[in-house]
Protein backbone atom coordinates (compact mmCIF):
# COMPACT_ATOMS: atom_id res chain seq x y z
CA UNK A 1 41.24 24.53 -29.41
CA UNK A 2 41.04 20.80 -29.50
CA UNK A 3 37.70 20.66 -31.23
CA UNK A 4 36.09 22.89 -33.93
CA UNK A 5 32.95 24.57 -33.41
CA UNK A 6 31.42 21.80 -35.73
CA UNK A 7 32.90 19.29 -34.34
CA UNK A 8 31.63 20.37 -30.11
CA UNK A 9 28.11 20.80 -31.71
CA UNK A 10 28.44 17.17 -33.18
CA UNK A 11 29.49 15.83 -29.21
CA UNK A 12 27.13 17.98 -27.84
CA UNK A 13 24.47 16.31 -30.58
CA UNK A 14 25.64 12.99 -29.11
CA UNK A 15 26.10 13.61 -25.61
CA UNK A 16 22.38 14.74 -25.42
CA UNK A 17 21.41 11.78 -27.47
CA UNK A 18 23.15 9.59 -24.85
CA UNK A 19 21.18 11.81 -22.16
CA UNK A 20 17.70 10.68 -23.62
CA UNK A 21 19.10 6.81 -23.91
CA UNK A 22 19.81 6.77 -20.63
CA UNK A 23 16.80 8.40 -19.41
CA UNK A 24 14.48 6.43 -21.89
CA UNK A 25 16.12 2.69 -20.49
CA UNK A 26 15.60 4.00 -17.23
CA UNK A 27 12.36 4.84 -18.07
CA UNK A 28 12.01 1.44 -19.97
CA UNK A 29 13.06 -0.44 -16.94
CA UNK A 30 11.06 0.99 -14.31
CA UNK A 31 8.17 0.30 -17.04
CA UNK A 32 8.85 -3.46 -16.85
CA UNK A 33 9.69 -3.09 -12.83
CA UNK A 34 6.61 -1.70 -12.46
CA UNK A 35 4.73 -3.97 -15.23
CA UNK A 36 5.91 -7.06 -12.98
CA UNK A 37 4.89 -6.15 -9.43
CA UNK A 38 1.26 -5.60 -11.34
CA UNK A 39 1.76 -9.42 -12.82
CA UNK A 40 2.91 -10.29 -8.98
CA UNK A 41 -0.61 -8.37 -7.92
CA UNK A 42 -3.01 -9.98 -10.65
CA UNK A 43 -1.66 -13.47 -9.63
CA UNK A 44 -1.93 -12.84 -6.25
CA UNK A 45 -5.14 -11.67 -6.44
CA UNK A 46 -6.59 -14.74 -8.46
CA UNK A 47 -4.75 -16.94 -5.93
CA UNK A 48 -6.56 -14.96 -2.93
CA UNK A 49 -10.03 -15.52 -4.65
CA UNK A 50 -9.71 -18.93 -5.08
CA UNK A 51 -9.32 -19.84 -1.57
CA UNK A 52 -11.54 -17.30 0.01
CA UNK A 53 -14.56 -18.34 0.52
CA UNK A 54 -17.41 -17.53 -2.07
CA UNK A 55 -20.42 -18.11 0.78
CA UNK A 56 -20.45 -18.50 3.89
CA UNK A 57 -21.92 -21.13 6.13
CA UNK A 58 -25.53 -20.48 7.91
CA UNK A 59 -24.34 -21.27 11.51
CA UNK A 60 -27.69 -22.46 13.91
CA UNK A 61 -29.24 -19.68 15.73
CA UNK A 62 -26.23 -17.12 15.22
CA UNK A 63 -26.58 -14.64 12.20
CA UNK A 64 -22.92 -13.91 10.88
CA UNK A 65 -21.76 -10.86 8.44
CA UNK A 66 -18.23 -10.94 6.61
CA UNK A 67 -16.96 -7.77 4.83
CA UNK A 68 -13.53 -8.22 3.23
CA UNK A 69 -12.16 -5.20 1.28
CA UNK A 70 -8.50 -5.83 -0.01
CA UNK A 71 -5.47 -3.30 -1.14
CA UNK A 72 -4.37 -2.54 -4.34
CA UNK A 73 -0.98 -4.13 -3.11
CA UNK A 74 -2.79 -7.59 -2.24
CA UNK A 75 -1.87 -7.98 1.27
CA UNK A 76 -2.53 -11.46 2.96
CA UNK A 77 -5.85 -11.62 4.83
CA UNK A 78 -7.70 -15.01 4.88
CA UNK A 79 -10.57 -15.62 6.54
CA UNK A 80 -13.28 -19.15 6.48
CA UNK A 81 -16.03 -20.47 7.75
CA UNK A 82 -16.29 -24.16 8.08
CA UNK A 83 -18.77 -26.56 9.44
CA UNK A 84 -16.94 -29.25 11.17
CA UNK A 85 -20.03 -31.79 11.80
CA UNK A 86 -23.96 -31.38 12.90
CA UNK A 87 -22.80 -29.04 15.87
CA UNK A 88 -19.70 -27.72 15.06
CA UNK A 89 -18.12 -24.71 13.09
CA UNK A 90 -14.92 -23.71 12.22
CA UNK A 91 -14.50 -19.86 12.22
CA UNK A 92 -10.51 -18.83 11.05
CA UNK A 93 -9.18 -15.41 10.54
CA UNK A 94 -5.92 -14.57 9.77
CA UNK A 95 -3.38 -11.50 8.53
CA UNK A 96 -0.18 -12.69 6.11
CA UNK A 97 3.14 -10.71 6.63
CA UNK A 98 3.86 -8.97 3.16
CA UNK A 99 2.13 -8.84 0.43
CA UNK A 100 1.89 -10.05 -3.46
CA UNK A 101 2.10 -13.58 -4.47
CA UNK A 102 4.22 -14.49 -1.64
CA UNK A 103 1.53 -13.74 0.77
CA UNK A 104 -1.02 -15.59 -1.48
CA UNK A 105 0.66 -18.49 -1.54
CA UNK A 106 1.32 -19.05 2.65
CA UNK A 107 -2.70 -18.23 2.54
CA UNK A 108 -3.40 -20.79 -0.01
CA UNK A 109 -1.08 -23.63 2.52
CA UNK A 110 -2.83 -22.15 5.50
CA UNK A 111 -6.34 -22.76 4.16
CA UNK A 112 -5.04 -26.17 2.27
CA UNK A 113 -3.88 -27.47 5.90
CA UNK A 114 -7.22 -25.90 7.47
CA UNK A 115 -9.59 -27.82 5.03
CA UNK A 116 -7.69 -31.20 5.06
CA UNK A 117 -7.22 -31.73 9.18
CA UNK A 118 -10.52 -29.54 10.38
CA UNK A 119 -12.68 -32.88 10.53
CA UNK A 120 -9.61 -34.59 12.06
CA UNK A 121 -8.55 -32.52 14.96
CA UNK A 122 -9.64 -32.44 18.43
CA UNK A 123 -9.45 -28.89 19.54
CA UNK A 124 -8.59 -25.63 18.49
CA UNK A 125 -5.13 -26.08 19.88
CA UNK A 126 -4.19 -28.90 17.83
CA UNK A 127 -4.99 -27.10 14.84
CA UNK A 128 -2.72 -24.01 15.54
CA UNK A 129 0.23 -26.59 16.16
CA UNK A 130 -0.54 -28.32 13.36
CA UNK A 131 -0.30 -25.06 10.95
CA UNK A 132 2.51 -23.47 12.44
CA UNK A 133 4.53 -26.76 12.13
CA UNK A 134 3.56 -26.72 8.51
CA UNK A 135 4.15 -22.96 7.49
CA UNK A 136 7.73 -23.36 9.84
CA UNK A 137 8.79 -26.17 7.66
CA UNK A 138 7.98 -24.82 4.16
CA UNK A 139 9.17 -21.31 5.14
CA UNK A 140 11.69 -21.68 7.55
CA UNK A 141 10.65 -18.48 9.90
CA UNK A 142 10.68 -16.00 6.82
CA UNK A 143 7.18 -15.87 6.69
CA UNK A 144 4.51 -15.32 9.32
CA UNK A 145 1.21 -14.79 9.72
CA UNK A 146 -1.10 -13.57 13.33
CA UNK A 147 -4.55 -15.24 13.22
CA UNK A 148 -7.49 -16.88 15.43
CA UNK A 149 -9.19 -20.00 14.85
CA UNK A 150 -12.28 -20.85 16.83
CA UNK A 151 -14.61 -23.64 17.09
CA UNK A 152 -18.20 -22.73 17.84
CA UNK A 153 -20.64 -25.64 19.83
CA UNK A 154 -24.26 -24.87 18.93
CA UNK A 155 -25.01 -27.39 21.49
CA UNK A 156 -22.99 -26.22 24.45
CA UNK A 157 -23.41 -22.76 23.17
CA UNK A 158 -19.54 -22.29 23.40
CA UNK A 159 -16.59 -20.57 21.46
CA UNK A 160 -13.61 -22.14 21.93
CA UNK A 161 -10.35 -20.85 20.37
CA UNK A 162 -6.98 -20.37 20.25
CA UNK A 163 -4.79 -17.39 19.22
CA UNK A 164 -2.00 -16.85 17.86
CA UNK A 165 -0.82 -13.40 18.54
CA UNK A 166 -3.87 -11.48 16.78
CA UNK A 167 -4.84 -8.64 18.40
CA UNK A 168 -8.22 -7.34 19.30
CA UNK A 169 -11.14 -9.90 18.90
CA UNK A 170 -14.09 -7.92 20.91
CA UNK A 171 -16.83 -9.58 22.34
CA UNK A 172 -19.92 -7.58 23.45
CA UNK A 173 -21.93 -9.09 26.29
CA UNK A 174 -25.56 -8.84 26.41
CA UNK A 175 -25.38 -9.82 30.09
CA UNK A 176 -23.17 -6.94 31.47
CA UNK A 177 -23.62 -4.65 28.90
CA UNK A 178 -19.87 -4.35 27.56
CA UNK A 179 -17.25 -4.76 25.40
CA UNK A 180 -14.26 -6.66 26.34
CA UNK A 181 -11.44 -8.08 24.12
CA UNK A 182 -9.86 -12.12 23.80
CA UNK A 183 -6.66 -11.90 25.18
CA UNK A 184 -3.86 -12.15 22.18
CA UNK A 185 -1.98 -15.06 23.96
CA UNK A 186 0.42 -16.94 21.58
CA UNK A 187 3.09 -16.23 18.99
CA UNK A 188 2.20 -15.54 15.35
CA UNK A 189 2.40 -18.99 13.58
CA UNK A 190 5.52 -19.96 11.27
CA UNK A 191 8.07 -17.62 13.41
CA UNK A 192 9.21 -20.98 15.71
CA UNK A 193 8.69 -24.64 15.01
CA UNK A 194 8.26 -25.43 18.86
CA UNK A 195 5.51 -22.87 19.73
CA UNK A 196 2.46 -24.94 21.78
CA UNK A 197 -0.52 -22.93 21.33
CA UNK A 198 -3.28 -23.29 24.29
CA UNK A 199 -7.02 -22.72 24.03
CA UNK A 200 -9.38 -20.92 25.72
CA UNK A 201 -12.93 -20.92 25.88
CA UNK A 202 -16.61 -18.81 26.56
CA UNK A 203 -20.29 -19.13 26.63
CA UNK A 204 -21.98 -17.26 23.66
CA UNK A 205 -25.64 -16.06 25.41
CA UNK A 206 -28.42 -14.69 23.03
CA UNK A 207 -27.69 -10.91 22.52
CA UNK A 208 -23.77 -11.22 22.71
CA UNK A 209 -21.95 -10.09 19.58
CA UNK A 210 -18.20 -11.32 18.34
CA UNK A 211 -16.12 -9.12 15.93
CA UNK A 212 -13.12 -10.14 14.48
CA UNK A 213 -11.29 -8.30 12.46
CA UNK A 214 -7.77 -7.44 11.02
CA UNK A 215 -5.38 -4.75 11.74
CA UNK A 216 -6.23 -3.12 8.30
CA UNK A 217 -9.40 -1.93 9.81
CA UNK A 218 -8.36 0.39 13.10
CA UNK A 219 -4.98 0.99 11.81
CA UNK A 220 -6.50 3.20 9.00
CA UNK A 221 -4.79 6.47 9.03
CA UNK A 222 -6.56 9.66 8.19
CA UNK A 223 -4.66 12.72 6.75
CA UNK A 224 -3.62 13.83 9.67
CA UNK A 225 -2.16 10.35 10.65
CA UNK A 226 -4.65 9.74 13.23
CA UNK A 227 -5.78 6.26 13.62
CA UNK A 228 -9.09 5.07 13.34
CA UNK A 229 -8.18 3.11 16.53
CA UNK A 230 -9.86 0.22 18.32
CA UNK A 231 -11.50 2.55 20.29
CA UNK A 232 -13.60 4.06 17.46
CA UNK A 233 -14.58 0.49 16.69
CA UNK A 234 -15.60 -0.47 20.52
CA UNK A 235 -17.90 2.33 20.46
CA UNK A 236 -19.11 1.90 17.03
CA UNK A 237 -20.03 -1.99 18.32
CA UNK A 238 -21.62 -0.40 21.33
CA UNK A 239 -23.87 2.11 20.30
CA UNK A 240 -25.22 -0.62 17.25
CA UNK A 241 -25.20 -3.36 19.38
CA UNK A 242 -29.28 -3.67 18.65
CA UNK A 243 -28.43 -3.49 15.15
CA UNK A 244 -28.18 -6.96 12.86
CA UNK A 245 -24.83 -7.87 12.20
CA UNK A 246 -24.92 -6.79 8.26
CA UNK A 247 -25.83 -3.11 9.74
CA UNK A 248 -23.03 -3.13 12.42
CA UNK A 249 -20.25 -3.67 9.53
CA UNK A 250 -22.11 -1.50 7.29
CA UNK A 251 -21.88 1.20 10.09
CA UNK A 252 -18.33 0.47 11.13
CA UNK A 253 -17.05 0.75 7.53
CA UNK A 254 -19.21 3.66 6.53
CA UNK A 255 -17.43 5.63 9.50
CA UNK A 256 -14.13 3.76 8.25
CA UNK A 257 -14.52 5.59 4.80
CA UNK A 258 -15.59 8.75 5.96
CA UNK A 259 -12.67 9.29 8.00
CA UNK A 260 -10.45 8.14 5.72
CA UNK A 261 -11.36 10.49 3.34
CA UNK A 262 -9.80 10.50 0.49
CA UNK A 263 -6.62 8.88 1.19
CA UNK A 264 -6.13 5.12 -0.45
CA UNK A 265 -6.80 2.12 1.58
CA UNK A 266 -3.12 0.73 2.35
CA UNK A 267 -4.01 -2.57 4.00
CA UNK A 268 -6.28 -5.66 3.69
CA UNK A 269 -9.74 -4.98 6.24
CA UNK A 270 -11.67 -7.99 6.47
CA UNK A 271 -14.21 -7.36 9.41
CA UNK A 272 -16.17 -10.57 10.86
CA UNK A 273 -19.66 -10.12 12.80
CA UNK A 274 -21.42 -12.59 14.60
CA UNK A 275 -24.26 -12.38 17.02
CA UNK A 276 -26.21 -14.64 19.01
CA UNK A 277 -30.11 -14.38 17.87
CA UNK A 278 -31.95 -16.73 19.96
């Protein structure tokens, strides 16, 4: 043959050598892949802390309840409280595309925008123009973001707000005794430039209850990839509808958890109760 006996040992030597280089800088790589998305996550995280708020406003004669749980993978959810004036609060909610920094920073603009023209705008409307004119032109349509923003009258008693393509907002009437849901009118913000958002409005009577929430919360998956579904939630709301606000989240999340199991939480939930006390 070609090679001695000596000789294939001494390849054979090297080629498994090779073997374990190849699988160690493979191994080495995905160790610094890996060691980077959690940089990406710790950053992200900080960001999302900074701009979230750390308390939340006392809003007259309405008790309110926020319960914000994120991901490992820091997804995007931003939510605020703001009081405009005397009368007047802001209430925002809102679910970033992606997650990681990226989604960090479009929250940090969205809440930078939201703080410096809240005492300037008119209505509701104005402000969803505003911010999807500013995410469109520093993103250019490659990052999005579904949310609500409402202004709540203590005065007039009234919620006014305009959506931009987030999905079920319930509201429980005292009055009739039911759940229904604010239609999701509008397109998510920062997907077109020339989107004119429109706002709606509705009386807030003593007894009534508002939950907003992101998808996070009824698209949980069990392990049998059922969905916790909006459903669950609408009954949840209904049959603790006498409850205070703190004990309707506490509820809804406690049945979140439990039928979750033991599966890991995939997806921001940040669930936002409000009820009318007097």
């Amino acid at each position: 043959g070609l090679f001695s006996e000596e000789d294939l040992k001494i390849l054979e030597l090297i080629s498994s050598q090779a073997g374990v280089s190849i699988e160690n800088a493979i191994l080495y790589k995905q160790a610094i892949v890996q060691e980077r998305i959690q940089q990406d996550l710790e950053i992200a995280s900080e960001i999302q802390h900074l701009f979230l708020p750390k308390s939340i406003e006392k809003i007259k004669k309405v008790s309110i309840d926020t319960v914000y749980s994120p991901a490992e993978f820091i997804g995007g959810d931003y939510y605020d409280v703001i009081k405009i004036d005397n009368n007047r609060y802001g209430i925002i909610i809102m679910d970033i595309s992606g997650h990681g920094s990226s989604a960090a920073i479009v929250m940090s603009v969205i809440s930078f925008v939201v703080h410096s023209v809240m005492r300037r705008i008119k209505d509701t409307a104005q402000l969803m123009n505003h911010l999807n004119e500013s995410i469109f032109s520093r993103l250019h349509g490659e990052k999005y973001a579904t949310g609500i923003f409402m202004i709540y009258d203590t005065v007039k008693e009234i919620f006014e707000y305009t959506n931009a393509g987030h999905s079920n907002i319930l509201l429980y009437s005292k009055k009739f005794n039911k759940i229904g849901e604010l239609a999701k009118r509008g397109m998510p913000i920062g997907i077109n430039k020339d989107t004119v958002y429109t706002k709606e409005r509705f009386k807030f009577s003593k007894g009534d209850i508002l939950l907003l929430e992101t998808d996070g919360l009824y698209e949980t998956k069990n392990a049998n990839e059922k969905m916790f579904s909006m459903e669950r939630v609408k009954k949840l709301l209904f049959n603790y509808r006498d409850k205070a606000v703190d004990e309707i989240n506490r509820y809804i999340i406690a049945d979140l958890n439990k039928f979750r199991g033991t599966l890991e939480q995939d997806d921001d939930i940040t669930l936002i109760s409000l009820k009318k006390i007097e």
